[in-house]
PDB file of N, CA and C in Angstrom:
ATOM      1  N   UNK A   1     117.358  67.229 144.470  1.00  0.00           N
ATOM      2  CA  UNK A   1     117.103  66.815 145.828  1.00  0.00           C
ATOM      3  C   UNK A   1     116.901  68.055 146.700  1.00  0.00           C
ATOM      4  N   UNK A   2     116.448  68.000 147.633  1.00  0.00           N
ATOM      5  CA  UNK A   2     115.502  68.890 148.758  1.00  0.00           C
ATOM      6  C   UNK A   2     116.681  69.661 149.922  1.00  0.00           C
ATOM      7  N   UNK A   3     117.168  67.504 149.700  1.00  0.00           N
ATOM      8  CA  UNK A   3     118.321  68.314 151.032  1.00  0.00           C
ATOM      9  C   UNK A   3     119.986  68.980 151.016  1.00  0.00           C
ATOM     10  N   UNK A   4     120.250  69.502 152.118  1.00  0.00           N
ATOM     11  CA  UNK A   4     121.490  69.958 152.093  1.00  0.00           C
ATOM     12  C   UNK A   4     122.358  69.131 151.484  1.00  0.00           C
ATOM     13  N   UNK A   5     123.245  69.419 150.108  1.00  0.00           N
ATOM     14  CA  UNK A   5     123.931  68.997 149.534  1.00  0.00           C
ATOM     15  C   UNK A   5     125.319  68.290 150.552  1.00  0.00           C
ATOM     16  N   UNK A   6     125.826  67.044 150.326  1.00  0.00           N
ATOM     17  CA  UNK A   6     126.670  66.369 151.287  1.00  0.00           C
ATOM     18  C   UNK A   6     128.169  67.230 149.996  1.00  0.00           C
ATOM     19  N   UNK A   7     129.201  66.971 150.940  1.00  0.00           N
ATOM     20  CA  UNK A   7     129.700  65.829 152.156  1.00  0.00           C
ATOM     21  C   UNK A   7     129.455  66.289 153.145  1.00  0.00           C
ATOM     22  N   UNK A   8     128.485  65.614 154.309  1.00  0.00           N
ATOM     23  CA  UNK A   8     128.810  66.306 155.581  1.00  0.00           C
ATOM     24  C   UNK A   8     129.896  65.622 156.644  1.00  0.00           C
ATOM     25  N   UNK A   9     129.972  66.909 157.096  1.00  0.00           N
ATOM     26  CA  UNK A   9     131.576  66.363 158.199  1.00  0.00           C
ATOM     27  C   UNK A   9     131.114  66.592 159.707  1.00  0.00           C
ATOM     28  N   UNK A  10     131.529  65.544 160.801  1.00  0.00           N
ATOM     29  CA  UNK A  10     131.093  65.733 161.542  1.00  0.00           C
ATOM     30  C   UNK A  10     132.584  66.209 162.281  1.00  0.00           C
ATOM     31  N   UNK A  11     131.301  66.815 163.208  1.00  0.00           N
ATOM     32  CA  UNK A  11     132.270  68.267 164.237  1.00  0.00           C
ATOM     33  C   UNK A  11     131.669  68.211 165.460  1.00  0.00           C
ATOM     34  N   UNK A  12     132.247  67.276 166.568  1.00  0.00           N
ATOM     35  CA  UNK A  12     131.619  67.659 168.137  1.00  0.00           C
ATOM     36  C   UNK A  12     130.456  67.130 167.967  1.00  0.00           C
ATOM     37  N   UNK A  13     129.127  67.976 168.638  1.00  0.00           N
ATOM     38  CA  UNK A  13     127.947  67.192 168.298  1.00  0.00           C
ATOM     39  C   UNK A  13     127.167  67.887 167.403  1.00  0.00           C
ATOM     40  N   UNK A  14     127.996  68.831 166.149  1.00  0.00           N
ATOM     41  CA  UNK A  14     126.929  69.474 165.065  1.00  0.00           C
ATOM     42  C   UNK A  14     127.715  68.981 163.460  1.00  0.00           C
ATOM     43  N   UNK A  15     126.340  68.698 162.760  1.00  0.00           N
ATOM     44  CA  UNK A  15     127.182  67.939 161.428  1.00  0.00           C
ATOM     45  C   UNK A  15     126.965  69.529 160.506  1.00  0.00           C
ATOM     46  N   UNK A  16     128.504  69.523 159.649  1.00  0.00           N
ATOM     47  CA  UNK A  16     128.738  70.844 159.134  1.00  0.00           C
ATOM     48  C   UNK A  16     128.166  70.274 157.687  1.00  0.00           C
ATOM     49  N   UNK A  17     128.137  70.862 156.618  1.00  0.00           N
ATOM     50  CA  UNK A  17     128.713  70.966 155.171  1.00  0.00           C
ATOM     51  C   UNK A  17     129.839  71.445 155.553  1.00  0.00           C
ATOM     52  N   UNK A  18     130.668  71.153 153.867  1.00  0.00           N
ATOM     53  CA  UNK A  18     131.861  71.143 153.470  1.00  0.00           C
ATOM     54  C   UNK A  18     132.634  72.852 153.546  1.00  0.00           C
ATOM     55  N   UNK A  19     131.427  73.616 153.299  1.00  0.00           N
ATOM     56  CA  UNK A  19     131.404  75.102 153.728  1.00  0.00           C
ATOM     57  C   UNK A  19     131.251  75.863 155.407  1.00  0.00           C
ATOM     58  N   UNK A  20     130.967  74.606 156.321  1.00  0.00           N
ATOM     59  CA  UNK A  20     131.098  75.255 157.514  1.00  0.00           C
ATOM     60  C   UNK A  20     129.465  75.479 157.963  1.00  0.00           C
ATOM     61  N   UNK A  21     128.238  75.357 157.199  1.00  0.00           N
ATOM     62  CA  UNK A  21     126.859  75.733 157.714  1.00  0.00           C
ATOM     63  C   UNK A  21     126.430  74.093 158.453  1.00  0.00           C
ATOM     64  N   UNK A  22     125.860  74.432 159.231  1.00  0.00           N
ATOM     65  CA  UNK A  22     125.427  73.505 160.078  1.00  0.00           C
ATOM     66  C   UNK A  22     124.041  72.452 159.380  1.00  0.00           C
ATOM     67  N   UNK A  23     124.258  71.682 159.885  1.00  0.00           N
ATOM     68  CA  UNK A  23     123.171  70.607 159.048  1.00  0.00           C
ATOM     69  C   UNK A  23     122.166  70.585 160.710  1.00  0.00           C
ATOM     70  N   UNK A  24     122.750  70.175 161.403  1.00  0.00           N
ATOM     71  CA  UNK A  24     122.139  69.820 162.820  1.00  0.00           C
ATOM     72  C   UNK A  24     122.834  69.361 164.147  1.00  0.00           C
ATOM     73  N   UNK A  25     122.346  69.553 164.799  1.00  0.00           N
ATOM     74  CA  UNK A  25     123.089  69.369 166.122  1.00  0.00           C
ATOM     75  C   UNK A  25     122.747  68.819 167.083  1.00  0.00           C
ATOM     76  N   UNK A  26     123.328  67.669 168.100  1.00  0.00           N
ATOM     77  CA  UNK A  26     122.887  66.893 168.879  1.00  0.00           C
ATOM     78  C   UNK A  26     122.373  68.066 170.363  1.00  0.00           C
ATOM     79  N   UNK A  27     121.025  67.361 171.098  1.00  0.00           N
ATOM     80  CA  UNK A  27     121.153  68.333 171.777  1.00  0.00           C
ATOM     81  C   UNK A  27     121.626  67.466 173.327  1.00  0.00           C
ATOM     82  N   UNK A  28     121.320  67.961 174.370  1.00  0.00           N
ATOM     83  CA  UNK A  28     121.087  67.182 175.309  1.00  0.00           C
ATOM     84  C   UNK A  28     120.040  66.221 175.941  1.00  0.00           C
ATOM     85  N   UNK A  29     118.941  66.544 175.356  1.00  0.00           N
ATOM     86  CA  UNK A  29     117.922  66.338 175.427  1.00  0.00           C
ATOM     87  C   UNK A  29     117.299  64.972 176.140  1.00  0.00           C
ATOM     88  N   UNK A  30     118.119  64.212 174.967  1.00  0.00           N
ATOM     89  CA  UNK A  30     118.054  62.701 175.243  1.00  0.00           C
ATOM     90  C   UNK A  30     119.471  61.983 175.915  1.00  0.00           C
ATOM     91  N   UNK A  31     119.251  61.539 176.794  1.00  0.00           N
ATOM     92  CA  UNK A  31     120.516  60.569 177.686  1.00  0.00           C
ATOM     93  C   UNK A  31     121.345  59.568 176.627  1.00  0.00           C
ATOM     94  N   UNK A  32     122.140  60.268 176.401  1.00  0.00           N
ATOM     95  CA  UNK A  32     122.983  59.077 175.388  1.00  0.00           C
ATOM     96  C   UNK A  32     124.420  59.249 175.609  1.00  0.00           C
ATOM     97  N   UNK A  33     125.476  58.200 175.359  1.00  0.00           N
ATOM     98  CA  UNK A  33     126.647  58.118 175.682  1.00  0.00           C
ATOM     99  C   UNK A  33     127.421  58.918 174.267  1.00  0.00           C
ATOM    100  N   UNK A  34     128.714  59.424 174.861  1.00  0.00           N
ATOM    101  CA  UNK A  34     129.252  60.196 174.267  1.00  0.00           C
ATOM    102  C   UNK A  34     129.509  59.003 172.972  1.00  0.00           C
ATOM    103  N   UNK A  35     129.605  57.811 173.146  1.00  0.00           N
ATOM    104  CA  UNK A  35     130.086  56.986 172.063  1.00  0.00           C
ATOM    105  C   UNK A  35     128.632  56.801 171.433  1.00  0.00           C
ATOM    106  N   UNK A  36     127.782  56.995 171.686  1.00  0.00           N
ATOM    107  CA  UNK A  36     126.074  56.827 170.914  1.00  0.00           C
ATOM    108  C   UNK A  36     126.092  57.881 170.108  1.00  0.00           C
ATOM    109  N   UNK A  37     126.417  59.329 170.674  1.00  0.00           N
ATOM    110  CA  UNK A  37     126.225  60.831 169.915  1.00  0.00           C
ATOM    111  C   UNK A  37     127.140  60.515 168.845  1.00  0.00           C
ATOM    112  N   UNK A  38     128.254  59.924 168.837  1.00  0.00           N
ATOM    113  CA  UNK A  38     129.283  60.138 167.416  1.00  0.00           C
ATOM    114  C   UNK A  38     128.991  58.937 166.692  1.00  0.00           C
ATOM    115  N   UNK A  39     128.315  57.828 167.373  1.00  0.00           N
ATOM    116  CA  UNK A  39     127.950  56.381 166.231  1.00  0.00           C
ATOM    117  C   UNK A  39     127.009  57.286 165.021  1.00  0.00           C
ATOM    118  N   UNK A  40     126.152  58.180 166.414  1.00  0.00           N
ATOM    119  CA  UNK A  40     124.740  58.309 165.250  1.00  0.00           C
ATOM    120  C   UNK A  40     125.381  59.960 164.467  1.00  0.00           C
ATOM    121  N   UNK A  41     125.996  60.419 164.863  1.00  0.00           N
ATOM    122  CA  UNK A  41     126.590  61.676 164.250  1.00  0.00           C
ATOM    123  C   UNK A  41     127.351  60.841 162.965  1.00  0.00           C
ATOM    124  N   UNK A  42     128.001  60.072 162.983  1.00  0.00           N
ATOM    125  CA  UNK A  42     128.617  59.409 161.279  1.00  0.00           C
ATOM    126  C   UNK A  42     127.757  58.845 160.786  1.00  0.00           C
ATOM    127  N   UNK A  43     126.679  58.172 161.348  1.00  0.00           N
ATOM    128  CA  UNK A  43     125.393  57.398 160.264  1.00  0.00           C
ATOM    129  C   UNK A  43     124.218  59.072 159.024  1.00  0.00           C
ATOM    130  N   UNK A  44     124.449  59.847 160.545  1.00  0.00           N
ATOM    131  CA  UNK A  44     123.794  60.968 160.008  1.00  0.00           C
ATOM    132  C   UNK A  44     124.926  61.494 158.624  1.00  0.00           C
ATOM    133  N   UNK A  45     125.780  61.835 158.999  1.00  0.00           N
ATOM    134  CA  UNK A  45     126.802  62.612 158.248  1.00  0.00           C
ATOM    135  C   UNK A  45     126.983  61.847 156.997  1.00  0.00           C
ATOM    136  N   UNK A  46     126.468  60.391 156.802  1.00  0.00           N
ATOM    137  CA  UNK A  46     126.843  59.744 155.895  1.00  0.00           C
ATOM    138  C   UNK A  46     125.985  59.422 154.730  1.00  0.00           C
ATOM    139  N   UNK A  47     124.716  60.223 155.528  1.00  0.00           N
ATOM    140  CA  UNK A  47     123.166  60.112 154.716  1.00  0.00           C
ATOM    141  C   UNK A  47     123.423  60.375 152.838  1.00  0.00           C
ATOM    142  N   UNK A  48     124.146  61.671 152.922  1.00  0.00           N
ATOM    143  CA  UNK A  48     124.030  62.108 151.516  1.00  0.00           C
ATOM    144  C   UNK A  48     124.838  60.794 150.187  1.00  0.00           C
ATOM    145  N   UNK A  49     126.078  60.189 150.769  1.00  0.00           N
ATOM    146  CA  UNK A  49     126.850  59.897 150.100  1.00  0.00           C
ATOM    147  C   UNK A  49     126.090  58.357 149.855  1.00  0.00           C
ATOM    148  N   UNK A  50     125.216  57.599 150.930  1.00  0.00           N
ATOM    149  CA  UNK A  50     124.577  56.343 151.540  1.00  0.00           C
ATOM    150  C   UNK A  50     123.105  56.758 150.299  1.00  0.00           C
ATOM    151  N   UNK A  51     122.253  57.822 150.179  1.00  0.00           N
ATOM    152  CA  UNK A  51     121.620  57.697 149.007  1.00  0.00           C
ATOM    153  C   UNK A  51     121.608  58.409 148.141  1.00  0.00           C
ATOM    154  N   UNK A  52     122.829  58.701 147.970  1.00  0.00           N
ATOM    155  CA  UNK A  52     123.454  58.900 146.603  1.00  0.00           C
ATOM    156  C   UNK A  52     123.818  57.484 145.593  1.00  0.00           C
ATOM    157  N   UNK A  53     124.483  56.842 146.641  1.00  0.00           N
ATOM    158  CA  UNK A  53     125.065  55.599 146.059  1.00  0.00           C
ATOM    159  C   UNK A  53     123.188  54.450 145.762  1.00  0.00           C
ATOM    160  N   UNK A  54     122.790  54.200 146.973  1.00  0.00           N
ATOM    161  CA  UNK A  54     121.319  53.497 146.543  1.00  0.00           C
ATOM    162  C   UNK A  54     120.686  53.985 145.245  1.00  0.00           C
ATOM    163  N   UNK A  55     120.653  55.074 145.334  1.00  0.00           N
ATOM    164  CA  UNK A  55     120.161  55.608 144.046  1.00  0.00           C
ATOM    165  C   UNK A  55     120.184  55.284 142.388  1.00  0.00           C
ATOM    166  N   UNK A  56     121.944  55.251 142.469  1.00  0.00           N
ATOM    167  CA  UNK A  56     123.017  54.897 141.644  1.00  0.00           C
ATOM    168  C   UNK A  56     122.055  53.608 140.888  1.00  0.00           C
ATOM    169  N   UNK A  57     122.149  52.790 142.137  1.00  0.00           N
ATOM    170  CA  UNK A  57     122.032  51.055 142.151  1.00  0.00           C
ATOM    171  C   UNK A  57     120.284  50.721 141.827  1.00  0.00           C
ATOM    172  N   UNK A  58     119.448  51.618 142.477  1.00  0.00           N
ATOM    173  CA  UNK A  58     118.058  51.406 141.718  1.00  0.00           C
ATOM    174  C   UNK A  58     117.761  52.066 140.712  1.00  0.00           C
ATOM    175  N   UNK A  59     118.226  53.064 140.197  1.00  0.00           N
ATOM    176  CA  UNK A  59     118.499  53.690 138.627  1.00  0.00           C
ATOM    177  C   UNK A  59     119.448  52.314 137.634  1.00  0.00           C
ATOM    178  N   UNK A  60     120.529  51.596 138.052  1.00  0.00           N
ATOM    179  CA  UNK A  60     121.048  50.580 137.325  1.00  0.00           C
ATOM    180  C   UNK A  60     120.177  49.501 136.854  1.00  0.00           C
ATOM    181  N   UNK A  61     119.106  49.292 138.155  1.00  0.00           N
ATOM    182  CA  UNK A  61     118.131  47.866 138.141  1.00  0.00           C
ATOM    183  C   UNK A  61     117.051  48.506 137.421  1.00  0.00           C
ATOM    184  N   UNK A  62     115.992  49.948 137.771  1.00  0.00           N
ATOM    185  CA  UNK A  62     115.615  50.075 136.610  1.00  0.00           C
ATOM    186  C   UNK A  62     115.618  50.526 134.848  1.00  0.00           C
ATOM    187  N   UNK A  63     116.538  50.553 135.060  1.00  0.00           N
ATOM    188  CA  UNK A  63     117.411  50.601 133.372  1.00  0.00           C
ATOM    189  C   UNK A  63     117.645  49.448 132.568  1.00  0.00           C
ATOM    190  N   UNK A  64     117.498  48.341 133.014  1.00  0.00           N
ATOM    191  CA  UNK A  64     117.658  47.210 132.717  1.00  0.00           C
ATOM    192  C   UNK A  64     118.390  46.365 133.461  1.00  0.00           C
ATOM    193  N   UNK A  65     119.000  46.619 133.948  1.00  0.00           N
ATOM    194  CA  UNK A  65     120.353  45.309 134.454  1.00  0.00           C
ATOM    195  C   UNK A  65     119.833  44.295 134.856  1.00  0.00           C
ATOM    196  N   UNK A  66     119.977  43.453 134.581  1.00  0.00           N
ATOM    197  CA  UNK A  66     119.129  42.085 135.068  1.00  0.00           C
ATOM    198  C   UNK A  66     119.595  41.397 136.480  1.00  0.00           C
ATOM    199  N   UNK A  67     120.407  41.976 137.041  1.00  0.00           N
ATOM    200  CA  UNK A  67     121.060  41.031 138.291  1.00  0.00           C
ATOM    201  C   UNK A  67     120.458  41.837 139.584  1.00  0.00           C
ATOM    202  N   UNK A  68     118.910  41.079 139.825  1.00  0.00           N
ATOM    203  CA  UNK A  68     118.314  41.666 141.137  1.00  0.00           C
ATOM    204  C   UNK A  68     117.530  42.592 140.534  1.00  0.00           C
ATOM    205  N   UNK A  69     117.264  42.733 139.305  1.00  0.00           N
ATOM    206  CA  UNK A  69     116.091  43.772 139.473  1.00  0.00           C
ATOM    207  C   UNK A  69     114.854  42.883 139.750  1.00  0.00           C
ATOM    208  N   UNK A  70     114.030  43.475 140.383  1.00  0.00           N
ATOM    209  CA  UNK A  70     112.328  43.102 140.711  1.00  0.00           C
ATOM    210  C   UNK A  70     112.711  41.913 142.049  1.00  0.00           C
ATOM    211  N   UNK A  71     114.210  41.916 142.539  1.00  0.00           N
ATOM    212  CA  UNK A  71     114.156  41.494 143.874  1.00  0.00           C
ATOM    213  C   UNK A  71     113.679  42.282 145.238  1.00  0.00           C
ATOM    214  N   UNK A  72     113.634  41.250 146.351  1.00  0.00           N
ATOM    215  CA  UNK A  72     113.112  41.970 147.399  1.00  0.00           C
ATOM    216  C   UNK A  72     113.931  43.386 147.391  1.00  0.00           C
ATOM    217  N   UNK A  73     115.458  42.852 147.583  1.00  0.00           N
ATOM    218  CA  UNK A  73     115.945  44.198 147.951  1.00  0.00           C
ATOM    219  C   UNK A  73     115.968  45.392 147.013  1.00  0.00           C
ATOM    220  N   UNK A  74     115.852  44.646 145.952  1.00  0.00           N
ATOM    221  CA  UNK A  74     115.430  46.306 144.836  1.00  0.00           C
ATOM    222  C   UNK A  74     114.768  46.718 145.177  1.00  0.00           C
ATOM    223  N   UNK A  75     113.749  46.278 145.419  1.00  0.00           N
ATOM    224  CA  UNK A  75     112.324  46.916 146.019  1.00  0.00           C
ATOM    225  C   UNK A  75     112.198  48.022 147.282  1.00  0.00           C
ATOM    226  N   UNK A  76     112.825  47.073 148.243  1.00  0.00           N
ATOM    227  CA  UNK A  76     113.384  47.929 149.500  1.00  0.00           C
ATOM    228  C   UNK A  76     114.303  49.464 148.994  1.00  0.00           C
ATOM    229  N   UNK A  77     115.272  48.962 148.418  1.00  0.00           N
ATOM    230  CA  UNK A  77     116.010  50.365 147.960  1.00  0.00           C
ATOM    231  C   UNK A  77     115.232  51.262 147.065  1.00  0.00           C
ATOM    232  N   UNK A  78     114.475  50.730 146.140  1.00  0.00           N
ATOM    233  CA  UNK A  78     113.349  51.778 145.663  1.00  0.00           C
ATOM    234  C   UNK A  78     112.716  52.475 146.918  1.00  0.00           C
ATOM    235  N   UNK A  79     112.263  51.773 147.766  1.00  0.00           N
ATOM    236  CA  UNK A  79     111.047  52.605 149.143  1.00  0.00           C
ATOM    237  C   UNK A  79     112.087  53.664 149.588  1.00  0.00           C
ATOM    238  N   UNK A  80     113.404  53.040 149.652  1.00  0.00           N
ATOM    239  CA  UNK A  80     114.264  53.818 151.022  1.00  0.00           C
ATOM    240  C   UNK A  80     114.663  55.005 150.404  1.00  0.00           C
ATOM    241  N   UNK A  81     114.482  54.839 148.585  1.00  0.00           N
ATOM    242  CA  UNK A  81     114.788  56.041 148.180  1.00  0.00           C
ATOM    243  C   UNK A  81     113.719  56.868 148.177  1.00  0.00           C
ATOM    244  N   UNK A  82     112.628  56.240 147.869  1.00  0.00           N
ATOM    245  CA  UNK A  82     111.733  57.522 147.971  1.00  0.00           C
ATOM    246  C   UNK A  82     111.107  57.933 149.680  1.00  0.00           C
ATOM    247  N   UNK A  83     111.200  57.436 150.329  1.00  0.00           N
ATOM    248  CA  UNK A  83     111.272  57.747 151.678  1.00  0.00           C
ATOM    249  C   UNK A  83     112.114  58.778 151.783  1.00  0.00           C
ATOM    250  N   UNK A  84     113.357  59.000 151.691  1.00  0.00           N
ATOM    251  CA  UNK A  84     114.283  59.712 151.548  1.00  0.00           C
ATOM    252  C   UNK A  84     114.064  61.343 150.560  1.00  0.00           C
ATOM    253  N   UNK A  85     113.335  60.998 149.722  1.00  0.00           N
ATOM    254  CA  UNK A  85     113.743  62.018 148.370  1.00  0.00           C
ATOM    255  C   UNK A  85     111.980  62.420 148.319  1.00  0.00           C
ATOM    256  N   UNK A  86     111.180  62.629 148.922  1.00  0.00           N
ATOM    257  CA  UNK A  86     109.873  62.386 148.677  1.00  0.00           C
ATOM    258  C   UNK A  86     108.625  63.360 149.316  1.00  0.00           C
TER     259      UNK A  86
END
């Protein structure tokens, strides 16, 4: 994978790695409530572990598993992974 290896931890309005380097940082830029900056600061921070796990689950469906493969949402989690990884 391309991107900064997770876990990321969030800190104020900049998401760290586990080593302290910065992933990114909210700026001011855009008008948002202090409770908006930390909703979307844990959705961000949660990216790595969120398609790590999808991954997991469309590698299971195409391997065989028969429960939901070639469903809508397999499908979807196939796109979101390669959207993601791509």
């Amino acid at each position: 994978m391309k991107h900064t290896p997770g876990p990321w931890i969030v800190d104020g309005k900049v998401i760290r790695t586990q080593y302290g380097g910065q992933v990114c940082m909210f700026s001011g830029m855009i008008r948002q409530t202090r409770d908006d900056i930390e909703a979307n600061a844990k959705l961000i921070s949660a990216a790595p572990d969120l398609l790590k796990s999808l991954n997991e689950m469309v590698e299971m469906m195409d391997g065989g598993d028969g429960h939901g493969a070639g469903s809508a949402w397999h499908i979807k989690a196939k796109v979101a992974v390669a959207k993601a990884t791509l």
